[in-house]
C-alpha atoms as a PDB file:
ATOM      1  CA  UNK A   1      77.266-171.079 182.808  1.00  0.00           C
ATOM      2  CA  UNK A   2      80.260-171.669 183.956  1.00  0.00           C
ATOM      3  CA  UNK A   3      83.447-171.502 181.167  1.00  0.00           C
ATOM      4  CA  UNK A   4      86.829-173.174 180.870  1.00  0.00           C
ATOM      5  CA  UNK A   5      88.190-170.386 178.814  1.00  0.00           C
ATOM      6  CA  UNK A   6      87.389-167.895 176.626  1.00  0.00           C
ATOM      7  CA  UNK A   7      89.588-167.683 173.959  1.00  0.00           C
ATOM      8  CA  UNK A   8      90.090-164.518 171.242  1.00  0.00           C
ATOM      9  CA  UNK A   9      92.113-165.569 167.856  1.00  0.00           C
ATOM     10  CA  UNK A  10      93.316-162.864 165.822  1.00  0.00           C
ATOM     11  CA  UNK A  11      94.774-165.280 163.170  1.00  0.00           C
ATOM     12  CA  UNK A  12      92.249-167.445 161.901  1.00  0.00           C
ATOM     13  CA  UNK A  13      93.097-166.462 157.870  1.00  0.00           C
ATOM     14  CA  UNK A  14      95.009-165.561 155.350  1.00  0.00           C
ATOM     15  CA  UNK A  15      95.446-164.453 151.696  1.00  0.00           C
ATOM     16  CA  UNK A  16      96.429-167.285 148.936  1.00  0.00           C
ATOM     17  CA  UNK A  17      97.130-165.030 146.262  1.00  0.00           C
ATOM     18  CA  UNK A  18      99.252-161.862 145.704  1.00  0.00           C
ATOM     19  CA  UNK A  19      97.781-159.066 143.597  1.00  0.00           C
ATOM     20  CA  UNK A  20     100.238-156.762 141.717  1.00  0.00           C
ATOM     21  CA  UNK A  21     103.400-155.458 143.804  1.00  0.00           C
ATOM     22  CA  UNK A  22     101.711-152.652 145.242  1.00  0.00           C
ATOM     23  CA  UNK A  23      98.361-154.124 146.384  1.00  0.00           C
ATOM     24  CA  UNK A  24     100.141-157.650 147.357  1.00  0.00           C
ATOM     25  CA  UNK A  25     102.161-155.272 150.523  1.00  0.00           C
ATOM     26  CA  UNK A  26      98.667-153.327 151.135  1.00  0.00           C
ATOM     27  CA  UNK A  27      95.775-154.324 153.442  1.00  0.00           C
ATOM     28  CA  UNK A  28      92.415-152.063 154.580  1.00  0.00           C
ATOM     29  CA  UNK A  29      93.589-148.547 155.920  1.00  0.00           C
ATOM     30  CA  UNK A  30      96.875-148.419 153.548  1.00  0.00           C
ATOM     31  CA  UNK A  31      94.386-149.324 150.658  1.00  0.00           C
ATOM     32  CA  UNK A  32      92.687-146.923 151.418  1.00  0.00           C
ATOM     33  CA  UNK A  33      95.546-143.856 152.004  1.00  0.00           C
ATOM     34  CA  UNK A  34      96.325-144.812 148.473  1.00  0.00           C
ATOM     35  CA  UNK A  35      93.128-144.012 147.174  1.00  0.00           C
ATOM     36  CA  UNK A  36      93.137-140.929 148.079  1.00  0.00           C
ATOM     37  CA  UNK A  37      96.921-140.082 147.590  1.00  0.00           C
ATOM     38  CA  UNK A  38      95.800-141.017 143.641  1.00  0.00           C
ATOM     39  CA  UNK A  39      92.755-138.723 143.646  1.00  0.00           C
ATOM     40  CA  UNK A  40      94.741-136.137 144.946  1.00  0.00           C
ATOM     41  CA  UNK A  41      97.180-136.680 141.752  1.00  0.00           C
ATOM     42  CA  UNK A  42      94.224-136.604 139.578  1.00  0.00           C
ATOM     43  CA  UNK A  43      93.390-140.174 138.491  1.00  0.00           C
ATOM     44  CA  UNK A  44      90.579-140.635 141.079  1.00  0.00           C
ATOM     45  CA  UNK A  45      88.049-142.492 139.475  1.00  0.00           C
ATOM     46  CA  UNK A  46      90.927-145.266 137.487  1.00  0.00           C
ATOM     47  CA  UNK A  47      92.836-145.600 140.868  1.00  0.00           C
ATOM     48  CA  UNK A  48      89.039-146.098 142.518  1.00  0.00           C
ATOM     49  CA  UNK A  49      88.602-149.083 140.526  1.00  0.00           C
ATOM     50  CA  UNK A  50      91.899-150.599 140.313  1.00  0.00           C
ATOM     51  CA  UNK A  51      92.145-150.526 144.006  1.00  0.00           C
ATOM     52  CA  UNK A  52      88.346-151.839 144.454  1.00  0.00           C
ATOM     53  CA  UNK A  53      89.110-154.740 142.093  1.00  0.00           C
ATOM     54  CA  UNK A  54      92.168-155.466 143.937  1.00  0.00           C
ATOM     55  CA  UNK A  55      90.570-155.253 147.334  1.00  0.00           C
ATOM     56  CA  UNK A  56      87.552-157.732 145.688  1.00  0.00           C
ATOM     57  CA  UNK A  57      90.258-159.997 144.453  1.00  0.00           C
ATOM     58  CA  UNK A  58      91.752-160.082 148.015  1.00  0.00           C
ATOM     59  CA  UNK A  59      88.775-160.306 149.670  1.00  0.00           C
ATOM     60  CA  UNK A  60      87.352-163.749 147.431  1.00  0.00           C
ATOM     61  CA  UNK A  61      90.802-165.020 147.879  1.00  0.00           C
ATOM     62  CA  UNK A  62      91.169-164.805 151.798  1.00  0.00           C
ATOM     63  CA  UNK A  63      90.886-168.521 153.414  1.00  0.00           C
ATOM     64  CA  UNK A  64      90.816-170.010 156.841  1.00  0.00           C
ATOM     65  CA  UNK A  65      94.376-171.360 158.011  1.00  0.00           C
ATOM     66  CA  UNK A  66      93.221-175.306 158.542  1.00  0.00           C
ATOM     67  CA  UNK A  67      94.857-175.361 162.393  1.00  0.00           C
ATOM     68  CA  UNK A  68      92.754-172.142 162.815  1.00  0.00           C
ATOM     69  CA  UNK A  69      89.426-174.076 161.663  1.00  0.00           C
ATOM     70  CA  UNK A  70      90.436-177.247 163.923  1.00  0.00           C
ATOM     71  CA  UNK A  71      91.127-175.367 166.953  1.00  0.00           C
ATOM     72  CA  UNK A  72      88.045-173.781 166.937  1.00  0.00           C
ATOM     73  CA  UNK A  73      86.029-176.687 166.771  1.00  0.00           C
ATOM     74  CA  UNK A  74      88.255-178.489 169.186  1.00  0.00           C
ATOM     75  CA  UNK A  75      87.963-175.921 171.519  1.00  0.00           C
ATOM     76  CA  UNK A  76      84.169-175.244 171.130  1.00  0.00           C
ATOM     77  CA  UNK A  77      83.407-178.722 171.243  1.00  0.00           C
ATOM     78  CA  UNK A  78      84.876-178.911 174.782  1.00  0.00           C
ATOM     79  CA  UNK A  79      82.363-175.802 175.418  1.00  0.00           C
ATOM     80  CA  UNK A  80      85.441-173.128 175.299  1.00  0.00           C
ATOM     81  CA  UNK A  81      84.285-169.666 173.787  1.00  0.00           C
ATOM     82  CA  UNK A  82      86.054-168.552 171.028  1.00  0.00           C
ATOM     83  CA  UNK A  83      86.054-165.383 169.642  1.00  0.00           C
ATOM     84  CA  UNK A  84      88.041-162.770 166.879  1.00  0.00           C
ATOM     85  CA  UNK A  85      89.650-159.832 168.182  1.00  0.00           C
ATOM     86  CA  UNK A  86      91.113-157.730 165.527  1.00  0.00           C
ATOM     87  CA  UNK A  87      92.580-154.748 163.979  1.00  0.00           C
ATOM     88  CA  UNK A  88      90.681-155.433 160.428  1.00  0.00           C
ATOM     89  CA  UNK A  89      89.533-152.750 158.380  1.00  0.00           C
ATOM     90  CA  UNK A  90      85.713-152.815 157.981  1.00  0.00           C
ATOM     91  CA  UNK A  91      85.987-155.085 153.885  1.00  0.00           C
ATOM     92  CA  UNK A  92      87.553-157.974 155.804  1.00  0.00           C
ATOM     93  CA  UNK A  93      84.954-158.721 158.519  1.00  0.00           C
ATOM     94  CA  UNK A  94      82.672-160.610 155.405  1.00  0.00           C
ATOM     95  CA  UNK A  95      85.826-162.954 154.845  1.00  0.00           C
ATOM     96  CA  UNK A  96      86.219-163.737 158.669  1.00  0.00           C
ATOM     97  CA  UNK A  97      82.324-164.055 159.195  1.00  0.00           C
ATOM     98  CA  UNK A  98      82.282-166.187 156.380  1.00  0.00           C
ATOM     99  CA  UNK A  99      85.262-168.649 156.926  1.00  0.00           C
ATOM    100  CA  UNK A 100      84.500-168.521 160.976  1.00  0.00           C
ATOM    101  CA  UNK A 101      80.521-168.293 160.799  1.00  0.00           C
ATOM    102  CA  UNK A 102      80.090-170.001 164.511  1.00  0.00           C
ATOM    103  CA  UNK A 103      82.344-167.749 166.611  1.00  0.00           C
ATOM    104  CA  UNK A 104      80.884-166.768 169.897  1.00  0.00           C
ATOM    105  CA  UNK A 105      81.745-163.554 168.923  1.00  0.00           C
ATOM    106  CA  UNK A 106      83.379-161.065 166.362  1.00  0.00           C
ATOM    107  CA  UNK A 107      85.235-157.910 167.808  1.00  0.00           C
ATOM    108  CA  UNK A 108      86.322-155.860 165.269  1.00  0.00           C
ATOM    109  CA  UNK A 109      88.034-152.696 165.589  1.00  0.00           C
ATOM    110  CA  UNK A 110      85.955-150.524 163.503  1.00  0.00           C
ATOM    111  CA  UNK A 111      82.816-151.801 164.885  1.00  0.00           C
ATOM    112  CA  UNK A 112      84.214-150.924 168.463  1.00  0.00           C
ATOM    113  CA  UNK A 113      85.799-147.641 168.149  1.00  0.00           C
ATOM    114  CA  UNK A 114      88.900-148.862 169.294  1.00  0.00           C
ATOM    115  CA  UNK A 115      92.199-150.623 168.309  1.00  0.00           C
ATOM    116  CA  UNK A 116      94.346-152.964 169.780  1.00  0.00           C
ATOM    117  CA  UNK A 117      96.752-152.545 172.149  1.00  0.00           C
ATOM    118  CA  UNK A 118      93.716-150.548 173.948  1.00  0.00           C
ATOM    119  CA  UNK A 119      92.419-152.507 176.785  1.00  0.00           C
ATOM    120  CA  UNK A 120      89.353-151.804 175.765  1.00  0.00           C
ATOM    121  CA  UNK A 121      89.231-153.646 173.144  1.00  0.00           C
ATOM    122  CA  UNK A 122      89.975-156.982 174.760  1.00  0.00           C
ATOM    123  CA  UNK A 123      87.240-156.486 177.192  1.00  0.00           C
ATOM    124  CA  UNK A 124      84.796-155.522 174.413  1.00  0.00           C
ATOM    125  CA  UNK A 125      85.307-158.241 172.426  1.00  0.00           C
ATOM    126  CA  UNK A 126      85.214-161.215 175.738  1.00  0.00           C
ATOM    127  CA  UNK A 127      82.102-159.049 176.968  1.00  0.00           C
ATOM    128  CA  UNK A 128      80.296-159.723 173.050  1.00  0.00           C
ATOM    129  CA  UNK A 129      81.208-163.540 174.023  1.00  0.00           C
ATOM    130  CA  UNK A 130      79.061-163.412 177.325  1.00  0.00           C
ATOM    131  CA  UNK A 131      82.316-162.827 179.344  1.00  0.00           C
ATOM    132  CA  UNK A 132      81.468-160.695 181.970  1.00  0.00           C
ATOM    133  CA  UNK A 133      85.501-158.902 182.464  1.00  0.00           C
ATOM    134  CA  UNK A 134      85.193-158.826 186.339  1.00  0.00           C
ATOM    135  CA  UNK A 135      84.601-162.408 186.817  1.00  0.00           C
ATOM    136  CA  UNK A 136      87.018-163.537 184.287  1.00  0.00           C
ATOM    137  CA  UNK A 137      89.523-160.986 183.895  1.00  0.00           C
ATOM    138  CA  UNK A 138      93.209-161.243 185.377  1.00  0.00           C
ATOM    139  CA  UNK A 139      91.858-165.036 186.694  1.00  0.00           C
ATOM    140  CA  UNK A 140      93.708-166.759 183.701  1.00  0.00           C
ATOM    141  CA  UNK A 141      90.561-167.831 182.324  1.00  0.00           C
ATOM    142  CA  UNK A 142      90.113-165.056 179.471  1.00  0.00           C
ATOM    143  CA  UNK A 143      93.771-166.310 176.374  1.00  0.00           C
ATOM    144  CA  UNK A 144      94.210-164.711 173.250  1.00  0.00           C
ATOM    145  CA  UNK A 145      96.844-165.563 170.538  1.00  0.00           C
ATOM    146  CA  UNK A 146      98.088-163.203 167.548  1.00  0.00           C
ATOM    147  CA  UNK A 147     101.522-162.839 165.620  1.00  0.00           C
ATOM    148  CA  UNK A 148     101.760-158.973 166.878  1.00  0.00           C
ATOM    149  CA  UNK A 149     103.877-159.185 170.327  1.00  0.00           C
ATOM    150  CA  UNK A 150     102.820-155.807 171.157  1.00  0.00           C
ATOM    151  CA  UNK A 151      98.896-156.302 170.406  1.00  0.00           C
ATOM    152  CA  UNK A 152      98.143-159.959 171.062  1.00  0.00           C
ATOM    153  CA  UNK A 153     100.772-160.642 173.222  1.00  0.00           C
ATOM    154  CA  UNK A 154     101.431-157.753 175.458  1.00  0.00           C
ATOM    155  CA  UNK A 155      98.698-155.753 175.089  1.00  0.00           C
ATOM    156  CA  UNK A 156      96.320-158.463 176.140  1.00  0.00           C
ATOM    157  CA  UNK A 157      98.435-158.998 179.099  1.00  0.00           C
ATOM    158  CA  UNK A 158      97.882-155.602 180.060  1.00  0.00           C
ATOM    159  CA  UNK A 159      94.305-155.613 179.965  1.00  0.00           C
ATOM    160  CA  UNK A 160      94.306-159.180 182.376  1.00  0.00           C
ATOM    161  CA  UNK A 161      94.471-161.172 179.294  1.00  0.00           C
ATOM    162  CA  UNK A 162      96.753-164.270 179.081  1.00  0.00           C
ATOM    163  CA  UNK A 163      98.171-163.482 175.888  1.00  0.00           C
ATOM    164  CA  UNK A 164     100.532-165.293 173.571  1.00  0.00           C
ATOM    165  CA  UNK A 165     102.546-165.098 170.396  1.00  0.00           C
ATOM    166  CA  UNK A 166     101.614-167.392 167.607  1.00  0.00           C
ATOM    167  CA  UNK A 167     104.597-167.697 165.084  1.00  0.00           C
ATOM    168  CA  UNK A 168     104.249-170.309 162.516  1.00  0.00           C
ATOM    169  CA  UNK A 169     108.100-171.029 162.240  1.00  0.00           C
ATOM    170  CA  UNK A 170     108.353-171.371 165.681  1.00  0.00           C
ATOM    171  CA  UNK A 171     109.897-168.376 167.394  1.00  0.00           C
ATOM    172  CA  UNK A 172     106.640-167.551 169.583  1.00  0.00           C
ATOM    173  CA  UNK A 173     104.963-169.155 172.499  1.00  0.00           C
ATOM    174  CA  UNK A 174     103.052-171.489 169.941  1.00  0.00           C
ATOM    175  CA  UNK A 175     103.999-172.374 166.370  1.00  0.00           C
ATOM    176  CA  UNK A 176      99.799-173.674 165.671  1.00  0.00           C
ATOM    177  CA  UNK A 177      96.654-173.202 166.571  1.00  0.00           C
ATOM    178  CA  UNK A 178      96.348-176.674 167.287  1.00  0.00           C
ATOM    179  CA  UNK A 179      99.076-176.532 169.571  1.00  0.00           C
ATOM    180  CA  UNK A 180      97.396-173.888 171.280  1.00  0.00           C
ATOM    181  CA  UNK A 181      94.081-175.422 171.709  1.00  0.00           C
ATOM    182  CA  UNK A 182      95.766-178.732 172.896  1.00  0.00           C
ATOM    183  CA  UNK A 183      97.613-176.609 176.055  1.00  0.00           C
ATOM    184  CA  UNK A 184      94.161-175.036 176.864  1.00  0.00           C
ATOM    185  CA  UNK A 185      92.268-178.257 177.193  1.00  0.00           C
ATOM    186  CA  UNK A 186      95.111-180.356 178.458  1.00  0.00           C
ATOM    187  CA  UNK A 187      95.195-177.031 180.948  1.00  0.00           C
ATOM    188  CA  UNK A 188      91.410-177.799 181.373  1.00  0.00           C
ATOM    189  CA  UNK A 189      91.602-181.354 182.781  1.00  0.00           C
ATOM    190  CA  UNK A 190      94.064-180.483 185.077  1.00  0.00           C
ATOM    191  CA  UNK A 191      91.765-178.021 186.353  1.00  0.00           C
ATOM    192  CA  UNK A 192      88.686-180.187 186.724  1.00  0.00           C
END
């Protein structure tokens, strides 16, 4: 049918608890690097399970940002798609499926083969949604929002993607997800 938006958040989460100095700066991929920097020193199988118990730890800890869990059922409930476009190493798509179970869709990075700032990505993700990209990209219909200026922000904007930077002290386009999904449906019933 026909859509008022689609909309991809990148920043529906986030982690309540630090764990250690090392792990508490250390996320997927750079986990991972340090795994194998330790086997290569010779303490393999301890650094294995520190860094598995630390990445478990993470992982039960992670929790939805409230505006994040309100916008999406603002938005949906005005039939806006909503989906997850994001960088996240493979552990954290549980988390996100778990704390976001209703998403029209779930593009992750290591599913697609591809990372953001490609444009690919953006179109991947919208087209897992039902968005079909040449009826709904560069029309101002497809809006994504993300704290990274050059992925969510730019990058989306380069693939026809209305993007915009979410900075929860202010300093972006939007300082909530709330305030976002208010300026798409008050952008909405303009529209109708």
């Amino acid at each position: 049918g026909d859509w008022s938006s689609n909309v991809c958040f990148p920043i529906l989460f986030r982690n309540t608890r630090k764990i250690g100095h090392v792990v508490s700066e250390m996320s997927g991929h750079a986990l991972a690097k340090w795994s194998v920097t330790m086997y290569r020193n010779g303490r393999s199988r301890w650094a294995e399970i520190r860094i598995q118990q630390a990445l478990d730890a993470e992982l039960e800890n992670i929790q939805a940002f409230e505006d994040g869990l309100r916008a999406v059922e603002m938005l949906q409930r005005e039939g806006v798609r909503v989906a997850v476009c994001s960088n996240l190493a493979a552990p954290y798509a549980a988390p996100i499926k778990r704390l976001y179970p209703n998403l029209d869709a779930y593009g992750f990075s290591f599913q697609l083969g591809m990372m953001k700032p490609d444009k690919r990505i953006y179109r991947a993700t919208c087209e897992l949604a039902g968005a079909r990209a040449d009826d709904y990209f560069g029309s101002d219909r497809v809006l994504m929002i993300g704290d990274s200026p050059k992925c969510d922000k730019a990058g989306a904007r380069a693939a026809g993607v209305r993007g915009f930077l979410l900075n929860r002290i202010g300093v972006g386009d939007f300082k909530s997800l709330i305030e976002f999904a208010e300026a798409i449906l008050e952008e909405n019933s303009k529209n109708m």
